[in-house]
Protein backbone atom coordinates (compact mmCIF):
# COMPACT_ATOMS: atom_id res chain seq x y z
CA UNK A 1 60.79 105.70 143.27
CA UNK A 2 64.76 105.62 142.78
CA UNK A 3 64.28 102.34 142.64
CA UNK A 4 61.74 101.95 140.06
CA UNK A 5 63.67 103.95 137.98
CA UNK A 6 66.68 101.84 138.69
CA UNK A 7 64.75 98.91 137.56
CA UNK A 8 63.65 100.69 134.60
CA UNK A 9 66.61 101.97 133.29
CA UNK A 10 68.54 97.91 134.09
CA UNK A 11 65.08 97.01 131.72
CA UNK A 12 65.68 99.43 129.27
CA UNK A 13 70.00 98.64 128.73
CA UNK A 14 68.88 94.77 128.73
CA UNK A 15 66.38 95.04 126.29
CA UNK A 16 68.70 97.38 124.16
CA UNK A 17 71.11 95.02 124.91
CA UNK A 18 69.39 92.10 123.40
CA UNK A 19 68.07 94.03 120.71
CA UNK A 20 71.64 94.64 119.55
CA UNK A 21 72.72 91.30 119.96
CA UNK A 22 69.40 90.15 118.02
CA UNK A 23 70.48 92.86 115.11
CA UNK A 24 74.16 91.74 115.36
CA UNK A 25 73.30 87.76 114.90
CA UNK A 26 70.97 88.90 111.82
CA UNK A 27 73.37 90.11 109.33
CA UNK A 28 73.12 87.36 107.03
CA UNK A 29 69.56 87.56 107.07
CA UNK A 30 69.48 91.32 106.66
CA UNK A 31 71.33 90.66 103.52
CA UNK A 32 69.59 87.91 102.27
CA UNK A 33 66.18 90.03 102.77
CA UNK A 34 67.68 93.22 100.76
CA UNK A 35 68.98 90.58 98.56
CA UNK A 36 72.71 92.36 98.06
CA UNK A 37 75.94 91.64 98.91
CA UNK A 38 77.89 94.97 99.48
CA UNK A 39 81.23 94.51 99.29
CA UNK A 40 84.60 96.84 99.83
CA UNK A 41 87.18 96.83 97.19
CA UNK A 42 89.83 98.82 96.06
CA UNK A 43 89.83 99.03 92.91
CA UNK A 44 93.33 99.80 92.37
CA UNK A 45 94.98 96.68 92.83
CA UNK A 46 95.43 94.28 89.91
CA UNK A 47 95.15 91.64 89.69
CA UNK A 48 93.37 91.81 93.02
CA UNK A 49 90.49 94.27 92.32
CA UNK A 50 91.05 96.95 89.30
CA UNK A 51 89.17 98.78 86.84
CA UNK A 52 89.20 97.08 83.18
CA UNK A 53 90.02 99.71 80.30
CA UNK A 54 87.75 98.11 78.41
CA UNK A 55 84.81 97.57 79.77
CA UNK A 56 85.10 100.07 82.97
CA UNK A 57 83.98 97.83 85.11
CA UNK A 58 85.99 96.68 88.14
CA UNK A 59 86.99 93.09 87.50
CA UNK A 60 89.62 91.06 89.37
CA UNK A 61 90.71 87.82 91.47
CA UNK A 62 89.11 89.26 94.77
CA UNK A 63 86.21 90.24 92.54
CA UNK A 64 85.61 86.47 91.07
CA UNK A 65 85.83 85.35 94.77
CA UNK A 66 83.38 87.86 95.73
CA UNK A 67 81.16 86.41 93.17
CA UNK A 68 81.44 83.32 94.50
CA UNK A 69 80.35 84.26 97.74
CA UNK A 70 77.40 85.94 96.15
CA UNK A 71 75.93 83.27 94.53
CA UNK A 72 76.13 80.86 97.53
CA UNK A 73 74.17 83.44 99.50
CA UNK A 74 71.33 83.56 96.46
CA UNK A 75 72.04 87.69 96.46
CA UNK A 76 73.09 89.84 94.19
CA UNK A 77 76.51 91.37 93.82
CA UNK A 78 77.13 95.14 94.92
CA UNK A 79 80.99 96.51 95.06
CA UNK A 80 82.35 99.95 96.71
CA UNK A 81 85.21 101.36 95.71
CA UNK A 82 87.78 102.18 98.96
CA UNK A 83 90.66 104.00 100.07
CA UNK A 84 93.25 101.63 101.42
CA UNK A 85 92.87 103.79 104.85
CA UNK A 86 89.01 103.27 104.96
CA UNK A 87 88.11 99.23 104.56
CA UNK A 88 88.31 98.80 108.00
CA UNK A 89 86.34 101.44 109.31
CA UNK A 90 83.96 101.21 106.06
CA UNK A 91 83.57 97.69 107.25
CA UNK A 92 82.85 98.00 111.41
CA UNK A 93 80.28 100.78 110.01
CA UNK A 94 78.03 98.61 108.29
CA UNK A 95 78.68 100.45 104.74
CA UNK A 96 80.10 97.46 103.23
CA UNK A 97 79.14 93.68 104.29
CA UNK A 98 83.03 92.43 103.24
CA UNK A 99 85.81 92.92 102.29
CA UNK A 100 87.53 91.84 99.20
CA UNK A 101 90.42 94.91 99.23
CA UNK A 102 93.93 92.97 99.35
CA UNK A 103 93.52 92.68 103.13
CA UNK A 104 96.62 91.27 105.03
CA UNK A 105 95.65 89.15 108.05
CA UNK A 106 97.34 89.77 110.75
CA UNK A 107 96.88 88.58 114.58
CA UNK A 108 96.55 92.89 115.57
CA UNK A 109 93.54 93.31 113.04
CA UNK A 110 92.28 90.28 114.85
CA UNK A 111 91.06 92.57 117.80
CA UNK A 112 89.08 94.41 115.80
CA UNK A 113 87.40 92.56 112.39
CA UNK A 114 87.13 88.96 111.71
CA UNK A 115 88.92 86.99 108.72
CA UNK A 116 87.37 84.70 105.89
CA UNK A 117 89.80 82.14 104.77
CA UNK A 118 93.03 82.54 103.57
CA UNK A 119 92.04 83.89 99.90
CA UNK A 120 95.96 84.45 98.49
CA UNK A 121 99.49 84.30 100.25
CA UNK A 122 102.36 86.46 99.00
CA UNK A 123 105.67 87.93 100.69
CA UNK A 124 109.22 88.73 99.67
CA UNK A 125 111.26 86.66 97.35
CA UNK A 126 114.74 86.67 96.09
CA UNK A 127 115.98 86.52 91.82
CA UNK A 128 119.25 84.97 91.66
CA UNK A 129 121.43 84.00 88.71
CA UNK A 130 121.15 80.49 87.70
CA UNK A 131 124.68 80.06 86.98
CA UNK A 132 125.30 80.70 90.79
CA UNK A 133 123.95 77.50 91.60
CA UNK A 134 122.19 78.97 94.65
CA UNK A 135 118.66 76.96 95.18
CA UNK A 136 117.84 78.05 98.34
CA UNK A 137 118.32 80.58 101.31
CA UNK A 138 120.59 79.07 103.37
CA UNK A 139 123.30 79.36 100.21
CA UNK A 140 123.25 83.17 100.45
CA UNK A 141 125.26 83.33 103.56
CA UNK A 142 128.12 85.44 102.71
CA UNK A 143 127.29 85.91 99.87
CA UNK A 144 126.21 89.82 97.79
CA UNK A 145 122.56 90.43 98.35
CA UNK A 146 120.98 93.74 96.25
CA UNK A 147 118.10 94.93 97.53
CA UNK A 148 115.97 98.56 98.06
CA UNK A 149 117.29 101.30 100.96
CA UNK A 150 114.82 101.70 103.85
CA UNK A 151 112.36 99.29 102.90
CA UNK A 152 111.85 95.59 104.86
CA UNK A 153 113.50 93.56 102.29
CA UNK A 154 116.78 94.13 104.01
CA UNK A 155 116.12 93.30 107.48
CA UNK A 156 114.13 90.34 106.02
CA UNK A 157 116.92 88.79 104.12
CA UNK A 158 119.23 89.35 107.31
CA UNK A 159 116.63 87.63 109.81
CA UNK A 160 116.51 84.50 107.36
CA UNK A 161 120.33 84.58 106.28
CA UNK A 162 122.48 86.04 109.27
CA UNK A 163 125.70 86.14 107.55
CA UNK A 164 124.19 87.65 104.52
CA UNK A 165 126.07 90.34 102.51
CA UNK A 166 123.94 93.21 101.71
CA UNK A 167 124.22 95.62 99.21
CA UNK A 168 121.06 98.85 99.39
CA UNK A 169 120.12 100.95 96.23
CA UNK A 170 117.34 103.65 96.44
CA UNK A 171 115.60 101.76 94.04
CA UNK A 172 114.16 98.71 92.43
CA UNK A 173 115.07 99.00 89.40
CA UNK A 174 118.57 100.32 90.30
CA UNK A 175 118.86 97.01 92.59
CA UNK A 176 117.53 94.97 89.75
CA UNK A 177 120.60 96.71 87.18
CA UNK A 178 122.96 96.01 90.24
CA UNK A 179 122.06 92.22 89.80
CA UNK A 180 122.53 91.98 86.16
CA UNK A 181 125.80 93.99 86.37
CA UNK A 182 127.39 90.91 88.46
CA UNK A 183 127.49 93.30 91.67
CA UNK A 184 125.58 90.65 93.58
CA UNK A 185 123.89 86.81 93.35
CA UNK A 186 120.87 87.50 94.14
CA UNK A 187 117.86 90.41 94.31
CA UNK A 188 115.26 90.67 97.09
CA UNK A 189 112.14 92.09 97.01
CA UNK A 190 108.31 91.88 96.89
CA UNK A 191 107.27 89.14 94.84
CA UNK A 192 105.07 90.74 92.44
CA UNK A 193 107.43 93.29 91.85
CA UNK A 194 109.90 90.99 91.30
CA UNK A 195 108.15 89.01 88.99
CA UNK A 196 107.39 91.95 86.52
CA UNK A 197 111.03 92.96 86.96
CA UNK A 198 111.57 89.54 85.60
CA UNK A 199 109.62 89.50 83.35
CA UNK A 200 111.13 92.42 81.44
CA UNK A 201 114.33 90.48 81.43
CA UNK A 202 113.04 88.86 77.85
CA UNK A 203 115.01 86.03 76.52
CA UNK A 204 117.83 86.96 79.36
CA UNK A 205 115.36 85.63 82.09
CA UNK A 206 116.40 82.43 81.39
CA UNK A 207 119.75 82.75 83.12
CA UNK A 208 116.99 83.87 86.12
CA UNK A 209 115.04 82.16 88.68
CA UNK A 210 113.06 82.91 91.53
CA UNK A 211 113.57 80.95 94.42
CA UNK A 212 110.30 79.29 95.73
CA UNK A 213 110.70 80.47 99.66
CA UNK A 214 109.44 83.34 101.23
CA UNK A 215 111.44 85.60 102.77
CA UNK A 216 107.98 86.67 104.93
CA UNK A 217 104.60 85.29 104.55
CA UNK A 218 101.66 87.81 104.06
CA UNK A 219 98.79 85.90 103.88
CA UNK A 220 95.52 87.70 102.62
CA UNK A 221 91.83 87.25 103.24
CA UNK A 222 88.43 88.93 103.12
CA UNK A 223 87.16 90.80 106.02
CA UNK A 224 84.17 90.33 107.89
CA UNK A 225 82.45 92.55 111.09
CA UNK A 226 83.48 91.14 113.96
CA UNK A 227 81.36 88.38 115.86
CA UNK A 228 79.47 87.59 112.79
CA UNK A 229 79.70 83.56 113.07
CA UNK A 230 76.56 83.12 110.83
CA UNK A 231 78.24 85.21 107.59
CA UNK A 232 82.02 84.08 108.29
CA UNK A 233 80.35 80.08 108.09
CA UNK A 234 78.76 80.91 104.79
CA UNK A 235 81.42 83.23 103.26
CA UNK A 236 84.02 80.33 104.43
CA UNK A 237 81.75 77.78 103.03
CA UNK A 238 81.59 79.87 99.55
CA UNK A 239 85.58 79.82 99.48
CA UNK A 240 85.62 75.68 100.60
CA UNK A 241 82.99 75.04 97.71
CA UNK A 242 85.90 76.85 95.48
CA UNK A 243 89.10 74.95 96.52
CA UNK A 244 87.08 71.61 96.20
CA UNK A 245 85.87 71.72 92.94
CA UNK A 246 89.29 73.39 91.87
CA UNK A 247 87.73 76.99 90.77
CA UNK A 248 90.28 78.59 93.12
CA UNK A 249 93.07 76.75 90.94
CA UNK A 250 91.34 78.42 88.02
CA UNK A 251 90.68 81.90 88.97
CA UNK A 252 94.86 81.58 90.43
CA UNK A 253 95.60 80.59 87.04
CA UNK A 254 93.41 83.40 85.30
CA UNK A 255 94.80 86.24 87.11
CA UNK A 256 98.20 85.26 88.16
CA UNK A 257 99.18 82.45 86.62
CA UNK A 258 101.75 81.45 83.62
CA UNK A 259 99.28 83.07 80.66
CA UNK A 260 99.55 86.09 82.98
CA UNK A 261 102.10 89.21 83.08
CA UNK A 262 102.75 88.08 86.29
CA UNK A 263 103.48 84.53 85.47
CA UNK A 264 103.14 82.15 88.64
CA UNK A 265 103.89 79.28 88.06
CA UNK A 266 102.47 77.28 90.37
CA UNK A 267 100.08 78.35 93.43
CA UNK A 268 101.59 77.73 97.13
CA UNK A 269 98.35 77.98 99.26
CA UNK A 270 95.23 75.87 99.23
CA UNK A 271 91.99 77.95 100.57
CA UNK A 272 91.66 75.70 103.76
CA UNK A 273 92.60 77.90 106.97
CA UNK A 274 91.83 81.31 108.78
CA UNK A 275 94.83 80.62 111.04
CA UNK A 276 97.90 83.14 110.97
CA UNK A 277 101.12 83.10 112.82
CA UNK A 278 101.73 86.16 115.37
């Protein structure tokens, strides 16, 4: 008898088993047969994902790409607003299919969601006068670096230029004064803030430019439940379709690019890789 029931209960965990691996392997065609693609976004983030003023709709450059991802699948389009704090679990849940919500990939999320593509890659740059004839990082060493108190910027600029200078202020904008004032040659920080901080420099921004390396390298990407090969081909397939017919180029250009307020001028990334360093 103990061993019947032994048998049964091995039967019952394997056939459980199974059944859960047959459910797991099935999420593309569980959202092909409800026809929807449900996926996490925050919302909050332009360009990224925000809500237009206009039309109250939540439009963006994650948004577009999410788009894109619905259309290759032949479903429909269905996004949920998130808390920065909640895409993950929201995700390993099974509330939302993907994730289009400014997701950094990193090789510790690795252990517990899977990663699309490499969607967008930002970091930390650095403003410097153009009359200090400094073109690249290696020319800040000892020289007067501004930057924020207590954020990364600082140790950033210090790993990449050891013999760097650095000056702290408790904020951007007080760094950003500090630079104009002569009190340094250059300004670090994040690269979208620093853009809008230049661009509020008006005709003066042309004694300005941003210098093209990255002080770090965050690069972004949509999430995706772990172990599901048969979405991540498709969804990676969707965002292929887009770099070769030069749509990602276009949707760069229409939410970040020189027309923009944030004014990039050129894109640095091609949508071709899910690899990331450690």
């Amino acid at each position: 008898m103990t061993l019947n029931v032994t048998r049964r209960a091995l039967l019952v965990i394997a056939t459980s088993a199974a059944m859960l691996g047959i459910a797991h392997a099935d999420q593309l065609d569980d959202i092909k047969k409800k026809g929807e693609l449900v996926v996490g976004v925050l919302g909050t983030d332009e360009p990224n994902s925000f809500i237009d003023p206009k039309t109250r709709e939540i439009v963006g450059y994650e948004v577009d790409l999410a788009k894109a991802v619905a259309q290759k699948l032949g479903v429909k389009l269905r996004l949920k607003q998130l808390a920065v704090a909640a895409r993950i679990p929201e995700l390993q849940q099974g509330h939302v299919d993907v994730l289009a919500a400014s997701l950094t990939h990193n090789k510790e999320r690795e252990a517990v969601i899977d990663f699309s593509l490499t969607t967008f890659v930002t970091g930390q740059k650095v403003l410097v006068k153009k009359d200090s004839g400094i073109k690249a990082l290696n020319q800040l060493a000892g020289k007067k670096v501004v930057t924020i108190k207590g954020g990364t910027q600082e140790p950033n600029v210090r790993k990449a230029v050891p013999s760097v200078d650095v000056v702290t202020f408790d904020t951007g904008p007080q760094a950003f004064q500090a630079l104009q004032q002569g009190k340094g040659v250059a300004f670090v920080n994040d690269e979208v803030s620093l853009l809008d901080q230049y661009a509020k420099l008006g005709p003066a921004a042309s004694q300005y430019e941003i210098l093209s390396a990255n002080l770090s390298v965050e690069p972004l990407a949509l999430g995706l439940r772990k172990g599901e090969t048969k979405l991540k081909a498709q969804v990676d397939g969707a965002l292929r379709e887009l770099e070769a017919n030069g749509t990602a180029e276009q949707l760069f250009n229409k939410w970040y690019g020189p027309a923009t307020r944030l004014k990039f001028q050129t894109r640095s990334f091609k949508i071709d890789s899910d690899q990331v360093e450690g």
